[in-house]
Protein backbone atom coordinates (compact mmCIF):
# COMPACT_ATOMS: atom_id res chain seq x y z
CA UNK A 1 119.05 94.75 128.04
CA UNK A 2 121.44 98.21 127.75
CA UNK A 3 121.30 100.12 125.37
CA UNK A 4 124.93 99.86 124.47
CA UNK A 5 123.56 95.80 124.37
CA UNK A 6 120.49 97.13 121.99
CA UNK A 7 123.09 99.31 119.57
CA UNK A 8 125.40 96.39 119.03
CA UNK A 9 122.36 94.21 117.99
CA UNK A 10 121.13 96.55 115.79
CA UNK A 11 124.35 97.42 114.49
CA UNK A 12 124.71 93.74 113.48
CA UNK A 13 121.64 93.40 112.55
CA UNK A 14 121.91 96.45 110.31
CA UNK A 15 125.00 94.79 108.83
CA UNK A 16 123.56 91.63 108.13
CA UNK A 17 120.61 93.23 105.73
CA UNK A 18 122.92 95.01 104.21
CA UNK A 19 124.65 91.52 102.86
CA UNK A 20 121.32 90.47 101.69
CA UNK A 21 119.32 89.20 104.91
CA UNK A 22 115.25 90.46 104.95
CA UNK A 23 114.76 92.33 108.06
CA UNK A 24 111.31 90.77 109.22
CA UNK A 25 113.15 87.74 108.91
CA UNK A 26 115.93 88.60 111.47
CA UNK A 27 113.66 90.82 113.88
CA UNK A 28 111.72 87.72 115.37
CA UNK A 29 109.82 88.17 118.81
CA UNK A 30 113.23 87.77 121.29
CA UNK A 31 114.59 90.85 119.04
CA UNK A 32 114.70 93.91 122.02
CA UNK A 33 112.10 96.58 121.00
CA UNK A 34 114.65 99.13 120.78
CA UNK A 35 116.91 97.55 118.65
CA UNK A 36 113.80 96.46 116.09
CA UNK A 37 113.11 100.54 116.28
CA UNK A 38 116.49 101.26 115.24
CA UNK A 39 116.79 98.73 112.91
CA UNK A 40 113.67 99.69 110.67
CA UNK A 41 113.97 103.28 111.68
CA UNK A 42 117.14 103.34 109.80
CA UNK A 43 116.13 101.24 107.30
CA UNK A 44 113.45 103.72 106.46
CA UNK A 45 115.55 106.83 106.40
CA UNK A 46 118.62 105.53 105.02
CA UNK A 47 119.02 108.14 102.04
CA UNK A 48 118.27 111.15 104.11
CA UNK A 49 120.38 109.63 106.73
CA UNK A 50 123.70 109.57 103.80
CA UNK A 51 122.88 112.97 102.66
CA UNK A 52 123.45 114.33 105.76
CA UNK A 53 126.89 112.08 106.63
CA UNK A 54 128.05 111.69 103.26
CA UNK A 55 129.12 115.18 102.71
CA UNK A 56 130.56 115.43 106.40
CA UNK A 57 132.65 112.22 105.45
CA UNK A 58 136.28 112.42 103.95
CA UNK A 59 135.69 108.99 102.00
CA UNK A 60 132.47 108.16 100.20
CA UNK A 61 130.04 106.21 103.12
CA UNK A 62 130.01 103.02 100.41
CA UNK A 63 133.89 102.73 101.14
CA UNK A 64 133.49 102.56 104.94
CA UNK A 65 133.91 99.59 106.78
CA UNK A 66 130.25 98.65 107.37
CA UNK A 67 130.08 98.47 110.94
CA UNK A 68 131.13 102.47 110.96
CA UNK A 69 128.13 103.35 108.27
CA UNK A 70 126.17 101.24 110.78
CA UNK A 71 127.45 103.72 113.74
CA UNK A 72 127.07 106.69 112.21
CA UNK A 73 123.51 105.77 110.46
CA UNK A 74 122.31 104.33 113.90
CA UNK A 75 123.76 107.65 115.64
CA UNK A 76 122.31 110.07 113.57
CA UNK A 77 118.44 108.13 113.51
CA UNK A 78 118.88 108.72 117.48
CA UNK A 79 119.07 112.16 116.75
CA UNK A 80 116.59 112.58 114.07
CA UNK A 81 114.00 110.27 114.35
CA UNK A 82 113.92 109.22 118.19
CA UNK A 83 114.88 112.80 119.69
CA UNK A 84 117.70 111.30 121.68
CA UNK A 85 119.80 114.03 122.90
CA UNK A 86 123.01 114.63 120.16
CA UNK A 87 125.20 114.24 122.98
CA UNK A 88 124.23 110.50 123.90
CA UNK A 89 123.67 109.93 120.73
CA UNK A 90 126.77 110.72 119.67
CA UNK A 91 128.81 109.16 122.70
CA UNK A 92 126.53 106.17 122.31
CA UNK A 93 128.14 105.71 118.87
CA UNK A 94 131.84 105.64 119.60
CA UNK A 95 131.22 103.32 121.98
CA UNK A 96 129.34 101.22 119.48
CA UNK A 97 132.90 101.43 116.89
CA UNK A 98 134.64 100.10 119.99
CA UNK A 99 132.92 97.46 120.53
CA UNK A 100 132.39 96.32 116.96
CA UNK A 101 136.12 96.43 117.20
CA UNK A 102 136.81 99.52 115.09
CA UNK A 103 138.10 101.90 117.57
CA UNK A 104 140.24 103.58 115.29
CA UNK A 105 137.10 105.00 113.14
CA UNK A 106 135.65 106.47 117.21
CA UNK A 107 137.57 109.95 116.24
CA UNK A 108 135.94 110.14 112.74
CA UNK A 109 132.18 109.23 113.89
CA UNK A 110 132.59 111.44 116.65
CA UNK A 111 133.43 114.63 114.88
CA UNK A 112 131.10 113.60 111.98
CA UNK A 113 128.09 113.08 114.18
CA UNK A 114 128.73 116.23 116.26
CA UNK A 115 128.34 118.24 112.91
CA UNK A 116 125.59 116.50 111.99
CA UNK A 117 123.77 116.81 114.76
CA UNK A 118 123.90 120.45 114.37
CA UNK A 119 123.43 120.88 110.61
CA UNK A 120 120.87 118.04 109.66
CA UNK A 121 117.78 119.68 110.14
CA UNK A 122 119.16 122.73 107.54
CA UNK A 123 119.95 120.23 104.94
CA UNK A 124 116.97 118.34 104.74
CA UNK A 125 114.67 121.06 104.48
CA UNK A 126 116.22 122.21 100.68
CA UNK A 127 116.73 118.56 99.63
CA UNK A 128 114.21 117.05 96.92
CA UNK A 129 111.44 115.29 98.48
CA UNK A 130 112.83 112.00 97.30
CA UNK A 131 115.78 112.64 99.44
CA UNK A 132 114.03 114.20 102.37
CA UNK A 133 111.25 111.39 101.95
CA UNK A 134 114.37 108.78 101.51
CA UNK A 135 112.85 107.37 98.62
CA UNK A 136 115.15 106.19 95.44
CA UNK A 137 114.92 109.00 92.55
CA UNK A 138 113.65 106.92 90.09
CA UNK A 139 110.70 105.65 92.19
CA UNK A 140 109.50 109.35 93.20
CA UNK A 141 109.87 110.26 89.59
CA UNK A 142 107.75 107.32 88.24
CA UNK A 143 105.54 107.95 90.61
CA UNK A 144 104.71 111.87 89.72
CA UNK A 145 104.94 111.01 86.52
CA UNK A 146 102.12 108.41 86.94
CA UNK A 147 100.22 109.92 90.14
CA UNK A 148 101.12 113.97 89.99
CA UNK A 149 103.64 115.06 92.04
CA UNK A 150 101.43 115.86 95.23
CA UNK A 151 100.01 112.49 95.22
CA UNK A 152 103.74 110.71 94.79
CA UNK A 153 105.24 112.90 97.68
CA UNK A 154 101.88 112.20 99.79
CA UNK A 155 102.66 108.22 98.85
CA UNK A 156 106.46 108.24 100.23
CA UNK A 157 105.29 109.90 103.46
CA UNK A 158 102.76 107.11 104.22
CA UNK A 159 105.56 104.83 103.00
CA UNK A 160 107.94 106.08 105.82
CA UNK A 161 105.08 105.89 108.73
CA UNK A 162 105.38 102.27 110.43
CA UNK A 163 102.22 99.53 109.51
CA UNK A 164 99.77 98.55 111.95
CA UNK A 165 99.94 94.87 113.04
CA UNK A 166 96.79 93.40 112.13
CA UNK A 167 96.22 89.21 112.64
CA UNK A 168 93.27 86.93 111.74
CA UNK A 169 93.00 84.25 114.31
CA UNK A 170 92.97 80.36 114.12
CA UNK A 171 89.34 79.98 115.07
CA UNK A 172 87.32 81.90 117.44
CA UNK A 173 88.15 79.53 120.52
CA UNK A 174 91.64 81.72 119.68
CA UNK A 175 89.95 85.00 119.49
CA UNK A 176 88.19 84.78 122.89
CA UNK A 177 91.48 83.76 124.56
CA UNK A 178 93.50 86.69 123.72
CA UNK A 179 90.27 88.69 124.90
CA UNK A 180 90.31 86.72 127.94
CA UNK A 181 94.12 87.28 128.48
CA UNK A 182 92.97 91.28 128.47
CA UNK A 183 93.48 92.26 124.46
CA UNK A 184 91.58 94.97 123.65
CA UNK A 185 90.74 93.83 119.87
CA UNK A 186 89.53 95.94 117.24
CA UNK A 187 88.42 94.52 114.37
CA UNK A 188 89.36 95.95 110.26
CA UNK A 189 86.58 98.28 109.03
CA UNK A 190 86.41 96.50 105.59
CA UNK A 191 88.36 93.20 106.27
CA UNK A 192 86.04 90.77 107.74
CA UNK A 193 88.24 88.70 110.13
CA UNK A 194 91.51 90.90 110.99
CA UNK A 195 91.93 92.31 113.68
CA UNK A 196 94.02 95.12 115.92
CA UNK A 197 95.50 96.23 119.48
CA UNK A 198 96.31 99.31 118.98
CA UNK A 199 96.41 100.03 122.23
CA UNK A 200 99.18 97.27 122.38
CA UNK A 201 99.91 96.14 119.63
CA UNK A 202 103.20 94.42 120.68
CA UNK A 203 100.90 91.98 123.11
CA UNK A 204 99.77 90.09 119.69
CA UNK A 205 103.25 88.93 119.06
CA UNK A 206 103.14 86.34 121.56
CA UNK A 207 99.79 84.73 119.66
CA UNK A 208 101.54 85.04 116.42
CA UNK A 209 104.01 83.05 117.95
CA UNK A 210 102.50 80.32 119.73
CA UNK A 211 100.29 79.98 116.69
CA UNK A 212 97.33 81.15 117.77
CA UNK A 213 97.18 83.65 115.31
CA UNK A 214 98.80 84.90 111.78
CA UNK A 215 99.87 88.48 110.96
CA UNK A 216 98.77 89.41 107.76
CA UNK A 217 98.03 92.89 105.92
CA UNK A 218 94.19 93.14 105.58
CA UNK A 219 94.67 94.15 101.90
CA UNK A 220 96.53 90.13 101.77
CA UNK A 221 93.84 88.66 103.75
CA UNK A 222 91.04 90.19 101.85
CA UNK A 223 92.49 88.10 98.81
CA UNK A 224 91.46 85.09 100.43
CA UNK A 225 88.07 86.34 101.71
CA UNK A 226 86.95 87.55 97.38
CA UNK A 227 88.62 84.17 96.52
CA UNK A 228 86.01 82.19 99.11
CA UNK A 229 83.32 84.39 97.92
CA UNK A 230 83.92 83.86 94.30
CA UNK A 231 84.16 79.92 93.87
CA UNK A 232 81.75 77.45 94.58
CA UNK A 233 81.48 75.29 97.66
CA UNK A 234 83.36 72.14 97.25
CA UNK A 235 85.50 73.80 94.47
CA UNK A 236 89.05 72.14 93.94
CA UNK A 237 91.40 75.57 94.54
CA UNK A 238 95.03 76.13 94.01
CA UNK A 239 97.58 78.71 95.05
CA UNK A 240 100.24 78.96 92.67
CA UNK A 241 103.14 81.42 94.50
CA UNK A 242 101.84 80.38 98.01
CA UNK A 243 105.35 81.11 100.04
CA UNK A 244 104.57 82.65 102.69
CA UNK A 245 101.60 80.77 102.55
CA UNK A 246 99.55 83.28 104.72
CA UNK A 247 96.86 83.29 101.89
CA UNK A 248 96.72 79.18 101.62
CA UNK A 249 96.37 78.90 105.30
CA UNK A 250 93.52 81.71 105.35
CA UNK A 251 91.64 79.56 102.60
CA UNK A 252 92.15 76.76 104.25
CA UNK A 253 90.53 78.28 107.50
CA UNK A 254 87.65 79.32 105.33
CA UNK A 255 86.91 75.81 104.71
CA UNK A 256 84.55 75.11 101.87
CA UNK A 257 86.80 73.12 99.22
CA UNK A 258 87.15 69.69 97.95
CA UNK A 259 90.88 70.07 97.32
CA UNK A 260 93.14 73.00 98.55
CA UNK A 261 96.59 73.19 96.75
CA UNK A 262 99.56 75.30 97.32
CA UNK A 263 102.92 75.53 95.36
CA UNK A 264 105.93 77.57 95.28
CA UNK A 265 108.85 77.46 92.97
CA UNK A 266 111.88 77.31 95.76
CA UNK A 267 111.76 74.05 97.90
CA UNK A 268 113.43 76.38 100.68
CA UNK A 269 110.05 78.44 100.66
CA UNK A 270 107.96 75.50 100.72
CA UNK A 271 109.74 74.34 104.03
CA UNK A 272 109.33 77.67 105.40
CA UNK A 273 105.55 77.77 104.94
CA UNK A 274 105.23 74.36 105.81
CA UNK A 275 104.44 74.50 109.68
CA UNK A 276 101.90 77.14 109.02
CA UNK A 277 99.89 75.28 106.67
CA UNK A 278 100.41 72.25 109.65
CA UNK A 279 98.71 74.41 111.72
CA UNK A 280 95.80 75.25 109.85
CA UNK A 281 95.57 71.97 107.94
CA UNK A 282 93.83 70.71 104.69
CA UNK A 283 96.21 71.98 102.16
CA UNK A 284 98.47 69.79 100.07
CA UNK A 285 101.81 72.08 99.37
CA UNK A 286 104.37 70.81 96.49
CA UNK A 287 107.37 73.02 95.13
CA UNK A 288 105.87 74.00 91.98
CA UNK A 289 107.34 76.33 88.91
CA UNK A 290 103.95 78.30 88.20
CA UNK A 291 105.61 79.05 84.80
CA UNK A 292 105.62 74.95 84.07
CA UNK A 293 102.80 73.55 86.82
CA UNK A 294 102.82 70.07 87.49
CA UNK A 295 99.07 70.17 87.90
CA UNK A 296 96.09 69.08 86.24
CA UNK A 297 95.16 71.25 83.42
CA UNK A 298 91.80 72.96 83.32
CA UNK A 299 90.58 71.03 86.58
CA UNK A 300 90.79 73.77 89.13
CA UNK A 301 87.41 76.44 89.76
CA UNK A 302 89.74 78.42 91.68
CA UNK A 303 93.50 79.20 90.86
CA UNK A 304 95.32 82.52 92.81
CA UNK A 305 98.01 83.76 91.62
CA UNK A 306 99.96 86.47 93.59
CA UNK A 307 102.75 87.09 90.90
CA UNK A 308 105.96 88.05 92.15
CA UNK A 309 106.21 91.96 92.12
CA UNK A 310 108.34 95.28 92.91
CA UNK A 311 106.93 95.11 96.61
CA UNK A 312 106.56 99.21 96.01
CA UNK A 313 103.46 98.61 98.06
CA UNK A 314 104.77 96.88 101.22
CA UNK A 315 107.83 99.72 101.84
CA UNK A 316 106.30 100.08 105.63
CA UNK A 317 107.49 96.79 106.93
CA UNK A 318 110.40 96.21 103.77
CA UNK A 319 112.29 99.58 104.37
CA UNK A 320 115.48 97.47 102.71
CA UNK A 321 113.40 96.93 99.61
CA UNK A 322 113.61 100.52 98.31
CA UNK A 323 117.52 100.26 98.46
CA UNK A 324 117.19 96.86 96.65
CA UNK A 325 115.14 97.29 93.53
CA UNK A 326 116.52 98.54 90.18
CA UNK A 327 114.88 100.79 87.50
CA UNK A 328 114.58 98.37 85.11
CA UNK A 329 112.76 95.95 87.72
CA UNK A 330 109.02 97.04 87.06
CA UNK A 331 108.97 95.82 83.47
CA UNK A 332 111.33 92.90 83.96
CA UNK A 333 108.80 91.87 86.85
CA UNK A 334 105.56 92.82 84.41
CA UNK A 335 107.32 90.56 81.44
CA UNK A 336 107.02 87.68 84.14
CA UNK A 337 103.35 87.91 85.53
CA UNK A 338 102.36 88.42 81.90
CA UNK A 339 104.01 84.88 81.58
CA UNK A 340 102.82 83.28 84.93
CA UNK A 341 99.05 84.64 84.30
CA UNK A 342 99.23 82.65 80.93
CA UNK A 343 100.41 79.69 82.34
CA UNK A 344 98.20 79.78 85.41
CA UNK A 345 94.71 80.41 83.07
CA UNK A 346 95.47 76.57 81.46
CA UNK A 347 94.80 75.16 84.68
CA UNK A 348 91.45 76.96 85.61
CA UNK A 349 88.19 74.77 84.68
């Protein structure tokens, strides 16, 4: 694919999560890897991105048609973060306003990105770190309040750095193909069970795919692995905000229970987790408000609960998260779990 093909898609792309789309759900495996770089990339800089073009605008960037903030934030993230020449980059994004059928903005993005790229660098350097870190203000500020100020700043840089892809496979038969097929696997250091290519990493997606393996976090699959260590063979467990359902399915590869049980308030999310628990088998899924559960009360040895949260801690592969939360969201969100914990101890044995 051209790049002029690979701007356009992330352009539209860009768009789309800006009306409320998740981007890990619209950069599948036949996304081009240089529009999923874009994409994220300017997902993750977005703020530092606007402080540079906002000023260099003549209208505020949130009254731009959004397929010209898309240019301009896709033209300067060239420039910035993958060291395209300005020139290209800049050329690159008039074309893009052409073809998104804007071509009377191409005047404006050109002159704005041409003074960007020569006066972004200089900017940066004196903003705030939650600006040159792209982070909202409140969350850097709760964070040095709570953490110290080094530790906060230290936290939005890791935040900004792209996640490893790390998968657990369906079975070992599974493993030893992908090593057969030449992956070079390296296994988690405390995460029994996940594993990595970092050598090439983008050779797992085709596993994840064709279901021969799940992508999961190994601080998400270790959940599962405690939770099989702490309840008794044959116990009768329950996952009460299953959706995605990578948790359910890792217990249910574990093996060991009598009955394995998975709910999730929105049928939608059910559906969506519903092939993966296929896969793996043995667990019984149900849309289920974990605030009212329509299960057995104290019948269950094991109950998980994975209360809904800020997501603070998955910013790597969210970017559009940080852009989406409010200040008032952390207690809002603690007010709930407090209420879903409640509910959920009734139904342990």
């Amino acid at each position: 694919m051209r790049l002029s093909a690979e701007r356009l898609t992330a352009a539209r792309l860009l768009i789309r999560v800006e009306e409320g789309a998740f981007s890990t759900r619209l950069l599948g495996g036949g996304t081009p890897l240089a529009a999923r770089v874009r994409v994220l990339e300017t997902l993750r800089w977005m703020r530092a991105l606007d402080a540079v073009l906002g000023p260099l605008c003549r209208r505020p960037l949130t009254e731009l048609d959004p397929g010209v903030r898309a240019a301009l934030r896709l033209g300067l993230v060239e420039i910035v973060r993958l060291e395209l020449p300005p020139g290209l980059a800049t050329d690159g994004a008039v074309h893009l306003v052409k073809r998104l059928g804007l071509s009377s903005a191409a005047g404006m993005v050109n002159a704005v990105l041409r003074k960007a790229a020569v006066g972004w660098r200089g900017r940066l350097e004196v903003a705030a770190a939650d600006v040159r870190l792209s982070h909202p203000w409140w969350v850097a500020s709760r964070w040095s309040e709570r953490f110290g100020r080094a530790a906060a700043e230290a936290s939005m840089a890791a935040a900004q750095e792209p996640a490893m892809t790390w998968v657990w496979f369906f079975g070992d038969d599974a493993r030893r193909a992908a090593v057969d097929a030449g992956l070079r696997l390296e296994p988690h250091p405390w995460c029994p069970g996940a594993w990595s290519a970092p050598e090439d990493a983008a050779r797992l997606v085709p596993f994840v795919i064709e279901g021969s393996a799940y992508a999961q976090d190994p601080s998400s699959q270790l959940v599962a692995h405690v939770a099989r260590a702490l309840a008794p063979s044959g116990a009768r467990a329950l996952d009460l905000c299953a959706a995605p359902g990578g948790k359910a399915a890792l217990l249910a590869a574990l093996g060991g229970w009598s009955v394995l049980a998975a709910g999730d308030r929105a049928l939608g999310r059910v559906r969506l987790m519903a092939p993966l628990l296929r896969r793996v088998g043995g667990v019984a899924a149900a849309a289920a408000d974990a605030l009212t559960p329509p299960f057995a009360a104290a019948a269950w040895e094991l109950v998980l609960l994975d209360a809904p949260c800020t997501g603070t801690g998955t910013f790597r592969r969210h970017p559009e998260l940080k852009w989406r939360l409010r200040p008032g969201a952390p207690a809002e969100l603690a007010a709930t779990q407090r209420r879903l914990l409640a509910s959920a101890a009734g139904l342990v044995a």
